[in-house]
Structure formats: structure tokens, C-alpha cells
N, C-alpha and C. Protein backbone atom coordinates (compact mmCIF):
# COMPACT_ATOMS: atom_id res chain seq x y z
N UNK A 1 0.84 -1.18 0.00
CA UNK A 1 0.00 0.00 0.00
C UNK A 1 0.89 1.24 0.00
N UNK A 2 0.59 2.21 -0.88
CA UNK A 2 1.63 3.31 -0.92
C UNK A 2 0.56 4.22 -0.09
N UNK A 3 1.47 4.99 0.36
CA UNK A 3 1.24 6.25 0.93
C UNK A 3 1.33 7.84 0.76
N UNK A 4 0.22 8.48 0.87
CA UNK A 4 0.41 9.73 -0.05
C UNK A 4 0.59 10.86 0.69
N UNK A 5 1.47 11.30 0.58
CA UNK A 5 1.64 12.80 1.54
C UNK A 5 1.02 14.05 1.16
N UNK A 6 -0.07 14.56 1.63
CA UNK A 6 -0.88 15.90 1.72
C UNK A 6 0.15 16.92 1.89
N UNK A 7 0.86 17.79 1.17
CA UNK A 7 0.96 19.28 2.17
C UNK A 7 -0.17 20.35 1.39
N UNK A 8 -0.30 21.47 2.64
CA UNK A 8 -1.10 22.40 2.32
C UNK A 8 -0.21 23.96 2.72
N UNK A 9 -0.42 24.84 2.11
CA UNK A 9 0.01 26.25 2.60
C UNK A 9 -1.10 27.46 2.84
N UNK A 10 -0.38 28.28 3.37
CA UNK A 10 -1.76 29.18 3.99
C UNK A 10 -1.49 30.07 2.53
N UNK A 11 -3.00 30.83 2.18
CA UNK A 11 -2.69 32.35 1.72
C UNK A 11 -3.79 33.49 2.84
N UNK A 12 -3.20 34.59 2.82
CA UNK A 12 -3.97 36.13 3.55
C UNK A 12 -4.11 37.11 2.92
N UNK A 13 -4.31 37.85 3.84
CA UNK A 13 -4.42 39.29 3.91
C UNK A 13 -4.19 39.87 5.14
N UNK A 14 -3.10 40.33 5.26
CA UNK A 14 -2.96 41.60 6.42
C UNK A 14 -3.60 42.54 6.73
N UNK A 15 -3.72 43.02 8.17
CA UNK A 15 -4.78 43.84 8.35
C UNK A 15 -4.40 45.16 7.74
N UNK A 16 -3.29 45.18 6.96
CA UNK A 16 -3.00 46.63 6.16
C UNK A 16 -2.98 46.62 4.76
N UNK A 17 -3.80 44.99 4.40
CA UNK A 17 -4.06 44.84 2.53
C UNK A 17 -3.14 44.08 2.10
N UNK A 18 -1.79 43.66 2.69
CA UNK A 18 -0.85 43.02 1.66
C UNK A 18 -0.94 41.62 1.52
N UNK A 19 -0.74 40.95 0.64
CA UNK A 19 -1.71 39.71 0.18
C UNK A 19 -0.02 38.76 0.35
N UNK A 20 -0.33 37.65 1.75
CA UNK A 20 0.65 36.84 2.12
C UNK A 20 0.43 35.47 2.08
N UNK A 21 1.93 34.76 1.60
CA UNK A 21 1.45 33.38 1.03
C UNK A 21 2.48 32.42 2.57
N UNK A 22 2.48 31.53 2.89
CA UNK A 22 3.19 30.66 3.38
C UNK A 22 4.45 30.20 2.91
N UNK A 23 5.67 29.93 3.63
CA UNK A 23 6.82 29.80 2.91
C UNK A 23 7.30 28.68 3.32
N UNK A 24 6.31 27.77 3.75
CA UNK A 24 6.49 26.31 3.99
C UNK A 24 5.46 25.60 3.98
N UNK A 25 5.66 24.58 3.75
CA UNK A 25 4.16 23.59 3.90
C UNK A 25 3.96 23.20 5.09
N UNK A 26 2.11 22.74 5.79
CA UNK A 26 2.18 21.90 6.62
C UNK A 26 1.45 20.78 5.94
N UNK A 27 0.95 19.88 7.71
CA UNK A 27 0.26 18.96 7.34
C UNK A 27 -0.89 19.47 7.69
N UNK A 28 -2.06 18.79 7.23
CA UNK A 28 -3.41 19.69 7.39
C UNK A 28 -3.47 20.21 9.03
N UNK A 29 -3.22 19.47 10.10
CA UNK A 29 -3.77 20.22 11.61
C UNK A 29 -2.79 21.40 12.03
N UNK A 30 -1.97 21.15 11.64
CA UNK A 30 -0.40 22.14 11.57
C UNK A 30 -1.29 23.68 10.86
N UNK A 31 -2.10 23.44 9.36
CA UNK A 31 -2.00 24.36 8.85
C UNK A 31 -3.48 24.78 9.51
N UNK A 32 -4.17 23.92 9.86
CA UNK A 32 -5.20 24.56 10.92
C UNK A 32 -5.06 25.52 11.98
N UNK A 33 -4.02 25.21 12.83
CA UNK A 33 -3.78 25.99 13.65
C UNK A 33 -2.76 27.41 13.35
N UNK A 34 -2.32 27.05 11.81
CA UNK A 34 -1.85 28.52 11.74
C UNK A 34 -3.09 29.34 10.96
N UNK A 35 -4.15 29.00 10.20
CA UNK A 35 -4.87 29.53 10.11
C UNK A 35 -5.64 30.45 11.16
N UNK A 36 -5.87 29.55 12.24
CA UNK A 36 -6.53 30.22 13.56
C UNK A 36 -5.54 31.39 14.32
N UNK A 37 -4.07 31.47 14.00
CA UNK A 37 -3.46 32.41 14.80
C UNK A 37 -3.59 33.52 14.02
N UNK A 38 -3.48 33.04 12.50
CA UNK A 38 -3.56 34.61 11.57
C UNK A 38 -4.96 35.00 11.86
N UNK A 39 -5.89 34.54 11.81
CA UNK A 39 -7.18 35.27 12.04
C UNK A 39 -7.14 36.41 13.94
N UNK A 40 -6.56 35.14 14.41
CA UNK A 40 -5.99 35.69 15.64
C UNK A 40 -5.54 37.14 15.62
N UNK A 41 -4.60 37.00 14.77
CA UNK A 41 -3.80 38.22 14.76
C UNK A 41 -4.67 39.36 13.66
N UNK A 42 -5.30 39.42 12.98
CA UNK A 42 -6.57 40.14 12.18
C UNK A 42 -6.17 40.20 11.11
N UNK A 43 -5.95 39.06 10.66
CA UNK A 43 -5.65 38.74 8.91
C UNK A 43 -6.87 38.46 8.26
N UNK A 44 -6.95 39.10 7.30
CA UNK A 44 -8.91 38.34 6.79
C UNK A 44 -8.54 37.41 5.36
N UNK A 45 -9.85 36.78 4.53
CA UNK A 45 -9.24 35.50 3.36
C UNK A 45 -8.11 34.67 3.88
N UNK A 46 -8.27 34.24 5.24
CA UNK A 46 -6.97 33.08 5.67
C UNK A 46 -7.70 32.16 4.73
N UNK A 47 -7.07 31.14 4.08
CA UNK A 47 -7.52 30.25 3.15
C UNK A 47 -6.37 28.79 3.28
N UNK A 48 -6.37 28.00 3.49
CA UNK A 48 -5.74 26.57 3.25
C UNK A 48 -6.04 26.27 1.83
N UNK A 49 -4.59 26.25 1.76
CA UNK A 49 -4.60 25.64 0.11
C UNK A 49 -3.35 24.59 -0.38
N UNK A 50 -4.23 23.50 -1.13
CA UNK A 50 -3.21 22.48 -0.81
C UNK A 50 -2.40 22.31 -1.93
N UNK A 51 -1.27 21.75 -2.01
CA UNK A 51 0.22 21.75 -2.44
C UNK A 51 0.35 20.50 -2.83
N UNK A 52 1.45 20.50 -3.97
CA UNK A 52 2.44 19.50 -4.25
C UNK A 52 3.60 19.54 -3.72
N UNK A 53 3.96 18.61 -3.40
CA UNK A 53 5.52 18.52 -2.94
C UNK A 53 6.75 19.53 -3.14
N UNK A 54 6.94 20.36 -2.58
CA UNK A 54 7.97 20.81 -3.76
C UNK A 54 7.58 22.45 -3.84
N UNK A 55 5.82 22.52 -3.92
CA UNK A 55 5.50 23.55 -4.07
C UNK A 55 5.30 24.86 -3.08
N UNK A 56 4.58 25.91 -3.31
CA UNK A 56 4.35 26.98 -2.16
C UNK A 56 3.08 27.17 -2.95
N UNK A 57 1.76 28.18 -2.03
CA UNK A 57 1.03 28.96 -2.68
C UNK A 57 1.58 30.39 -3.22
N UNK A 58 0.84 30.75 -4.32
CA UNK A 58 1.29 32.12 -4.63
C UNK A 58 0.55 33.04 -3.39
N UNK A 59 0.76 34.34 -3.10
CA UNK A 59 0.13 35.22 -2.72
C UNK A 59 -0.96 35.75 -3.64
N UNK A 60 -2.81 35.75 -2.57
CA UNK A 60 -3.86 36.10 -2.91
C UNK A 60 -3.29 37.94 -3.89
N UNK A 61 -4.29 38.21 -4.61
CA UNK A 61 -4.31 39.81 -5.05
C UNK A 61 -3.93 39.55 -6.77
């Protein structure tokens, strides 16, 4: 049985407009909980978006 590895990266928005991407992957609960700190911190469009190996998200805008 092979096994498939998920990563996901965050994209935002800062509470001053600038449209920020993640510069590492997680695994989905990893990227859960950074979702919840950026909202935390008053980022709005926090979004999980998932990845290939290898890859990053671009920045939203």
C-alpha cells in the first residue's frame, strides 16, 4: 500500500491589505492551527490551500 503525503500552505491578507502566502508547507492540523493564529492576529481571506511537494502557494491579489 503506498502512501500519499498531503501538504497544504496558507494564503492572507494583512490587516494593512498586503496579500501573504506561506513559505512552507504543513500537514493539514499544523496548517489549521496557523490559520486560527492569523485570524488571531486580524488577517482576513486566511484560506488553506493544498500543495504538491515541492511547491508553495502564490500570494492572494
Amino acid at each position: 500500500m503506498t502512501t500519499t503525503m498531503q501538504n497544504y500552505g496558507l494564503t492572507w491578507t494583512t490587516p494593512d491589505g498586503t496579500p501573504r502566502a506561506s513559505t512552507v508547507a504543513y500537514d493539514k492540523p499544523s496548517a489549521a492551527e496557523q490559520k486560527t493564529a492569523l485570524e488571531a492576529a486580524g488577517c482576513i481571506s486566511v484560506q488553506i490551500v493544498a500543495v504538491k511537494p515541492g511547491e508553495l502557494p502564490d500570494p492572494q491579489g
